[in-house]
Structures are given as C-alpha cells and as structure tokens.
N, C-alpha and C. Protein backbone atom coordinates (compact mmCIF):
# COMPACT_ATOMS: atom_id res chain seq x y z
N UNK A 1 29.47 -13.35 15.75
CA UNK A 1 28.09 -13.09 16.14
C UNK A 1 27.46 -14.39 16.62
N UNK A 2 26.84 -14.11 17.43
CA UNK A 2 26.16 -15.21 18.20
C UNK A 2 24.76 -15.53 17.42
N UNK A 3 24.72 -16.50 16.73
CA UNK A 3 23.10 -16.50 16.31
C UNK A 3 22.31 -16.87 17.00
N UNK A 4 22.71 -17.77 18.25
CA UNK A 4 21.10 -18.16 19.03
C UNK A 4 20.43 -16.50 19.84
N UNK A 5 21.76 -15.90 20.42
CA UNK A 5 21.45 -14.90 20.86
C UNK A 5 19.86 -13.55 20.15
N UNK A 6 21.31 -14.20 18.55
CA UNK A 6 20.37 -13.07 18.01
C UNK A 6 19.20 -13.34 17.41
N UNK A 7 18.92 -14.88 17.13
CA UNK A 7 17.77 -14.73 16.73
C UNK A 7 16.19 -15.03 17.97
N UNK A 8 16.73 -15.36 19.30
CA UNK A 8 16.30 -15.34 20.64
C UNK A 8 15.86 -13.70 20.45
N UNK A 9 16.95 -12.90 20.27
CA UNK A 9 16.37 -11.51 20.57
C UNK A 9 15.29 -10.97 19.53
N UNK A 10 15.44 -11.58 18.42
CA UNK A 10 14.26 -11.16 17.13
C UNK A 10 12.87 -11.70 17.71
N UNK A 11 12.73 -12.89 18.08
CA UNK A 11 12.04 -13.56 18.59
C UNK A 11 10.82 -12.84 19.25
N UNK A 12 12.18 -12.54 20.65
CA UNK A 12 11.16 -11.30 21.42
C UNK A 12 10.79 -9.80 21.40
N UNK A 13 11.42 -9.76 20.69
CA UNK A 13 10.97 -7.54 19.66
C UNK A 13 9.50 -8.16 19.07
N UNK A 14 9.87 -9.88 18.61
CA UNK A 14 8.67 -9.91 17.55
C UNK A 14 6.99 -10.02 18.67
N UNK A 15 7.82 -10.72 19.86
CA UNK A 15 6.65 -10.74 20.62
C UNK A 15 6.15 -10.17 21.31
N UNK A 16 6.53 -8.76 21.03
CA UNK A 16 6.16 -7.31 21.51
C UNK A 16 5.12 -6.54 20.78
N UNK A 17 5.02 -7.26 19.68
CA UNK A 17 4.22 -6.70 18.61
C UNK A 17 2.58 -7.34 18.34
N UNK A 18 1.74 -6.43 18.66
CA UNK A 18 0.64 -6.80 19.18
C UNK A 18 -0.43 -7.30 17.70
N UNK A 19 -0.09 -6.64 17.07
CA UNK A 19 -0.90 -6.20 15.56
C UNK A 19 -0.01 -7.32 14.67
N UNK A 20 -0.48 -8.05 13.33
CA UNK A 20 0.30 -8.94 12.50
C UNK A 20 1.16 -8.27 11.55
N UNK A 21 0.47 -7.26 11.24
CA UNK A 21 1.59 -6.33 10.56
C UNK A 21 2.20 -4.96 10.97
N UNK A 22 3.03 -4.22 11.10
CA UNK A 22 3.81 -3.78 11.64
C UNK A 22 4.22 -2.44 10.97
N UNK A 23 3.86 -1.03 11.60
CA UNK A 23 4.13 0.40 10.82
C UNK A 23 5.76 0.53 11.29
N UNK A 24 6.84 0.63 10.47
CA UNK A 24 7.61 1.25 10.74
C UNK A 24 8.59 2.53 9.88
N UNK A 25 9.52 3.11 10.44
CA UNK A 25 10.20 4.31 9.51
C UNK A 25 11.59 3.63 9.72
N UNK A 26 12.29 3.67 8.36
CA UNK A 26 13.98 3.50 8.10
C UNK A 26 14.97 4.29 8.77
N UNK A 27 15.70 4.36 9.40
CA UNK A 27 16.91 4.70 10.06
C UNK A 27 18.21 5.28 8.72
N UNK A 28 18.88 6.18 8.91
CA UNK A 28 19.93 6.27 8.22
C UNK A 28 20.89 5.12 8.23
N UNK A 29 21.35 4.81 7.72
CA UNK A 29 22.50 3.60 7.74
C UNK A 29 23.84 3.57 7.13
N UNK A 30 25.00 3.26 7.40
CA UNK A 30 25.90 3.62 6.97
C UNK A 30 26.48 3.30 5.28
N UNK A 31 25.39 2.29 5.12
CA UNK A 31 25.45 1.55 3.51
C UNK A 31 24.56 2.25 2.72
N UNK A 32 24.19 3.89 3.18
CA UNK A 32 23.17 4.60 2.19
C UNK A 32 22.03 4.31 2.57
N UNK A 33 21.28 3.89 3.53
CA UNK A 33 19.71 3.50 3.55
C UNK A 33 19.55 4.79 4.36
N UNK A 34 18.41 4.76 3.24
CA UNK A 34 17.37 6.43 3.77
C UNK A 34 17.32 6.49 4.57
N UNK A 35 17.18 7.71 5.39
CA UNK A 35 16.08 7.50 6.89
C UNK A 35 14.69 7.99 6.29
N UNK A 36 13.34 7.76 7.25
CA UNK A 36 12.43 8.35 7.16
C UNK A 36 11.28 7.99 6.15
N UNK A 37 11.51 7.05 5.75
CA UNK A 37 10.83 6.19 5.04
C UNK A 37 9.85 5.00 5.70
N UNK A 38 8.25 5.44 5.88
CA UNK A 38 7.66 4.53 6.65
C UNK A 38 7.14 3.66 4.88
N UNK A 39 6.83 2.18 6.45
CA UNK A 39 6.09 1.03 5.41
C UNK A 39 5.73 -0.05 6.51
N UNK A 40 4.44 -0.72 6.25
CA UNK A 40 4.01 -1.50 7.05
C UNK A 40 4.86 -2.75 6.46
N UNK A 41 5.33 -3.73 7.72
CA UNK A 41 5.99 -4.92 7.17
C UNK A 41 5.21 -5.92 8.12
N UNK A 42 5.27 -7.18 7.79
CA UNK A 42 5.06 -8.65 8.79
C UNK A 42 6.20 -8.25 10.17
N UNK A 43 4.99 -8.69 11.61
CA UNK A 43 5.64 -8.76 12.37
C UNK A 43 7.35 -8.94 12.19
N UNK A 44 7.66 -10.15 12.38
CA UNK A 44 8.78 -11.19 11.44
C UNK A 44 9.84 -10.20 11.23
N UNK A 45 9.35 -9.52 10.27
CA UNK A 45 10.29 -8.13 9.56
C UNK A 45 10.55 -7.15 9.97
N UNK A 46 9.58 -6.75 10.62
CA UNK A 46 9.55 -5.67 11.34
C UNK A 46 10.73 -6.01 13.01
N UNK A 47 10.18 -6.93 13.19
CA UNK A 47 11.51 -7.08 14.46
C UNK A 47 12.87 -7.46 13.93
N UNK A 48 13.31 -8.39 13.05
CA UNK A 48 14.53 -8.33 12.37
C UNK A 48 15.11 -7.03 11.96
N UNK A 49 14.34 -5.65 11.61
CA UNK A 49 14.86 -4.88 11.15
C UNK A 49 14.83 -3.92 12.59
N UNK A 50 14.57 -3.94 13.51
CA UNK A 50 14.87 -3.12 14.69
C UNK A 50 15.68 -3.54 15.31
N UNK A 51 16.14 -4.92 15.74
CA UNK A 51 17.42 -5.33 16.02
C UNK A 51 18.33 -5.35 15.45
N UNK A 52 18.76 -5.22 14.16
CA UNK A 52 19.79 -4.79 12.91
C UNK A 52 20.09 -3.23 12.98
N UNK A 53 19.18 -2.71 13.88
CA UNK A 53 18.68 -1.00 13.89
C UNK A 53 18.83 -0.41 12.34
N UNK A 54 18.14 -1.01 11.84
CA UNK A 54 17.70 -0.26 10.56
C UNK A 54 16.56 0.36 10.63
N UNK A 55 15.38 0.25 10.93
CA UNK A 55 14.55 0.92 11.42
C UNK A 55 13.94 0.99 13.36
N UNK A 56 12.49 1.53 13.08
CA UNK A 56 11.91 1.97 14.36
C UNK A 56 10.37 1.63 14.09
N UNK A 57 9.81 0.86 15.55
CA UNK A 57 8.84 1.27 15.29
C UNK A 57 8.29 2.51 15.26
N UNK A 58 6.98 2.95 15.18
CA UNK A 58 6.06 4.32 14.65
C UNK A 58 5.39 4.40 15.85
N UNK A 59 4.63 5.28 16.54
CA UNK A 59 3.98 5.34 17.07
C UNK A 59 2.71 5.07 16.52
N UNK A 60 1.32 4.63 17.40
CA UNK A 60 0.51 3.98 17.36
C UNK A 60 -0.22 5.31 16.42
N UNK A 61 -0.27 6.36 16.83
CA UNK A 61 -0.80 7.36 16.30
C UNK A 61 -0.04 7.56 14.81
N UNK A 62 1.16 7.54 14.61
CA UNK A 62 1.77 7.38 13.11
C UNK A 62 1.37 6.67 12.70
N UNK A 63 1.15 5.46 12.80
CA UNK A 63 0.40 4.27 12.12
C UNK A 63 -0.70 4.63 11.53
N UNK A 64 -1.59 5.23 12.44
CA UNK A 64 -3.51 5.11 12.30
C UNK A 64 -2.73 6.12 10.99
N UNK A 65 -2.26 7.23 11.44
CA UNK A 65 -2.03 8.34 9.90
C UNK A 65 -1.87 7.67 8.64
N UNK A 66 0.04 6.35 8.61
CA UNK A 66 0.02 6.04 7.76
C UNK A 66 -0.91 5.47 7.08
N UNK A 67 -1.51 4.05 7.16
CA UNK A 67 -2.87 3.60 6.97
C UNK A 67 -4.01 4.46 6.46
N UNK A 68 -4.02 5.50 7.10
CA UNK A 68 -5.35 6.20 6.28
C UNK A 68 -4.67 7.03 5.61
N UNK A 69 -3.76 7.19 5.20
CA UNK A 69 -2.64 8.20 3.80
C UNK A 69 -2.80 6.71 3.00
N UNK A 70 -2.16 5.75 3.36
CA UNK A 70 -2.25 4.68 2.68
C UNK A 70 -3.53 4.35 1.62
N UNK A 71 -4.97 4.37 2.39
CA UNK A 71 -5.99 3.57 2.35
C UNK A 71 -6.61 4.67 1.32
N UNK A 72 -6.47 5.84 1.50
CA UNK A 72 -6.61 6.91 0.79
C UNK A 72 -6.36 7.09 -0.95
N UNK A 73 -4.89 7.23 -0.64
CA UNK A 73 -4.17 6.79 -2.22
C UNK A 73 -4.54 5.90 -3.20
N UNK A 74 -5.14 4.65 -1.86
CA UNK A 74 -5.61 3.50 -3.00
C UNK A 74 -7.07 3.74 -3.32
N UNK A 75 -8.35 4.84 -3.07
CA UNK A 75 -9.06 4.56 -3.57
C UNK A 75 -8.99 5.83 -4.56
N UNK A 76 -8.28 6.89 -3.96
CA UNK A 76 -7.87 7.60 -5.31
C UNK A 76 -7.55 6.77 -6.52
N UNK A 77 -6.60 6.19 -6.58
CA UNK A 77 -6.22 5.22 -7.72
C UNK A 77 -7.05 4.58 -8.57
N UNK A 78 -7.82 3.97 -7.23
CA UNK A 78 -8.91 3.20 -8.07
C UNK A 78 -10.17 3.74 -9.00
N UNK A 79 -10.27 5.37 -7.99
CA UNK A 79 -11.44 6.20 -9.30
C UNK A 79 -10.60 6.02 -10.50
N UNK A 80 -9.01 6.50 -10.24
CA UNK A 80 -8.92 6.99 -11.55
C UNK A 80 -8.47 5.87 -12.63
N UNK A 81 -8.63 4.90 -11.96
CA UNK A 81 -8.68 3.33 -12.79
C UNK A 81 -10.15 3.47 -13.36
N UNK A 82 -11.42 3.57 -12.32
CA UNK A 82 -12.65 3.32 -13.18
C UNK A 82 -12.80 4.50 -13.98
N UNK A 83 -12.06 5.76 -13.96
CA UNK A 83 -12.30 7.07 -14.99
C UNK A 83 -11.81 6.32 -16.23
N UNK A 84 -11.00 5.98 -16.12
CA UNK A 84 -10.04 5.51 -17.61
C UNK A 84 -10.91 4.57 -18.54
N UNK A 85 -11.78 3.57 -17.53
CA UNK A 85 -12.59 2.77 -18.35
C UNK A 85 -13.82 3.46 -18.94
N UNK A 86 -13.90 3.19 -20.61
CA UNK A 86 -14.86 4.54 -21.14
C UNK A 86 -15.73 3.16 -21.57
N UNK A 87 -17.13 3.07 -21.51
CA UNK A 87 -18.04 2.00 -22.13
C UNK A 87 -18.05 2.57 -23.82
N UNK A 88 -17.80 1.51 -24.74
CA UNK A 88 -18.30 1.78 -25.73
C UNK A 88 -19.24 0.69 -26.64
N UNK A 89 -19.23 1.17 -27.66
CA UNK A 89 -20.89 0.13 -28.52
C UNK A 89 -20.33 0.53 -29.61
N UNK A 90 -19.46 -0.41 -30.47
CA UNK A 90 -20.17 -0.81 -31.91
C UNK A 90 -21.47 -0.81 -32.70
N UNK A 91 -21.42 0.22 -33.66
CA UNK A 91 -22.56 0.18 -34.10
C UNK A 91 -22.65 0.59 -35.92
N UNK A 92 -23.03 0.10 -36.50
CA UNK A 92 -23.17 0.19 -38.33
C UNK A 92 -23.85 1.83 -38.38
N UNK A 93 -23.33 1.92 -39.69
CA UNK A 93 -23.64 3.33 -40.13
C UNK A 93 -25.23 3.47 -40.26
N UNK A 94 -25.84 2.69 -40.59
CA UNK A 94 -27.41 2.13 -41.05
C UNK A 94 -28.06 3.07 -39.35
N UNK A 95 -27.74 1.94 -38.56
CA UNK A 95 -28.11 1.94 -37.57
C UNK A 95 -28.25 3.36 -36.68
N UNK A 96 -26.84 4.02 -36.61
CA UNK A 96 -26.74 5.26 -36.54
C UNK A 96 -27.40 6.62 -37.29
N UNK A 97 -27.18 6.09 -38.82
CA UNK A 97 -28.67 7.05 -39.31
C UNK A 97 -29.84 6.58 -38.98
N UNK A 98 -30.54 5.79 -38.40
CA UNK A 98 -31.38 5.09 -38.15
C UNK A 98 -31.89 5.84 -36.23
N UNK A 99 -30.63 6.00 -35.78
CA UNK A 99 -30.85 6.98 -34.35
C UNK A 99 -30.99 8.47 -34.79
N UNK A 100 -30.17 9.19 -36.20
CA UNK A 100 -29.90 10.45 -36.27
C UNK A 100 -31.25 11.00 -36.52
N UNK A 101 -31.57 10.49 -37.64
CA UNK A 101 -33.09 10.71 -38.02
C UNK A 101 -34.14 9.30 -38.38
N UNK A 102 -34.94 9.78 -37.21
CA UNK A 102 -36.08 8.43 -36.74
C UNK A 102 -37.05 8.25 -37.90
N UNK A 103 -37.33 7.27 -38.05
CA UNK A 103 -38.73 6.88 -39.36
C UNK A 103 -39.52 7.77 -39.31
N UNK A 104 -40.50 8.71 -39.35
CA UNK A 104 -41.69 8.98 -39.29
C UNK A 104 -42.61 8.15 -39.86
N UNK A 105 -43.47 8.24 -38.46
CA UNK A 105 -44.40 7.15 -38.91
C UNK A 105 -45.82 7.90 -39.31
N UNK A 106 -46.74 6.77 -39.84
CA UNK A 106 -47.74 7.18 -40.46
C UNK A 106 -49.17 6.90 -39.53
C-alpha cells in the first residue's frame, strides 16, 4: 500500500467536507461491521472511513433528521434527569407538629 497516495486521498474526501463534523452510516464489512448505523464523526474520521469504504456519507437531508433525532433524545434525557431530582427538607418532629397543628392565638 502506498501511504502517500493514501493519505493524499484522505486529505481530499476530507476537503470535500464542508461542515466540521460529519453525518455518516456504516457499510457492511467483511470483519462483521454492521451496516446502517449512522453517527456524526470529525471531518478527519469521517474521510478516513470512506476511503477504507467502511462507511458513507448521509445525505444533507439525513443529517438535518439525524441531529434533530439526536438533539431530541438528549432533552428527553435531560427531563428525565431533572424528574429524578426530588427537593427535600429536613425537618424535627417539633417542627412538623408545629406545621400539623398551628398555635392558636389569643
């Protein structure tokens, strides 16, 4: 294998790529790698792995999808991160009969 070749050719896949990070989907491969598996990677990565033909880029329109499936999930997550957090207060038994039944005053 020629490495100037090949990393000349990574080079320019990479300088095809307009955006810094990069939507792509996995290719079947003969060592077991899935196909059909998208994930945004660094330019960088994203062209190393299309010249290896392990993956593809996405179309521009797959992208905008992934990203907002993406962007989605994470704020789902995050409600159900702030659901989980319950506020609570320490408080003496005194005190609590003291809320249950109030002084009457005179």
């Amino acid at each position: 294998m020629d490495l100037k070749a090949y990393y000349t050719k990574v080079r320019l896949t990479a300088a095809t790529y307009t955006d810094k990070d990069v939507v792509i989907v996995s290719l079947a491969t003969g060592d077991g790698g899935k196909a059909g598996v998208y994930t945004e990677v660094p330019r960088d990565v994203a062209a190393t792995m299309v010249v290896e033909g392990i993956a593809q880029v996405v179309s521009a329109e797959d992208a905008a999808a992934f990203r907002l499936a993406h962007a989605n999930e994470k704020q789902r997550l995050e409600r159900e991160r702030e659901a989980m957090r319950v506020p609570m207060s320490v408080i003496t038994t005194a005190d609590l009969n003291r809320l249950i039944k109030p002084q009457k005053q005179e």
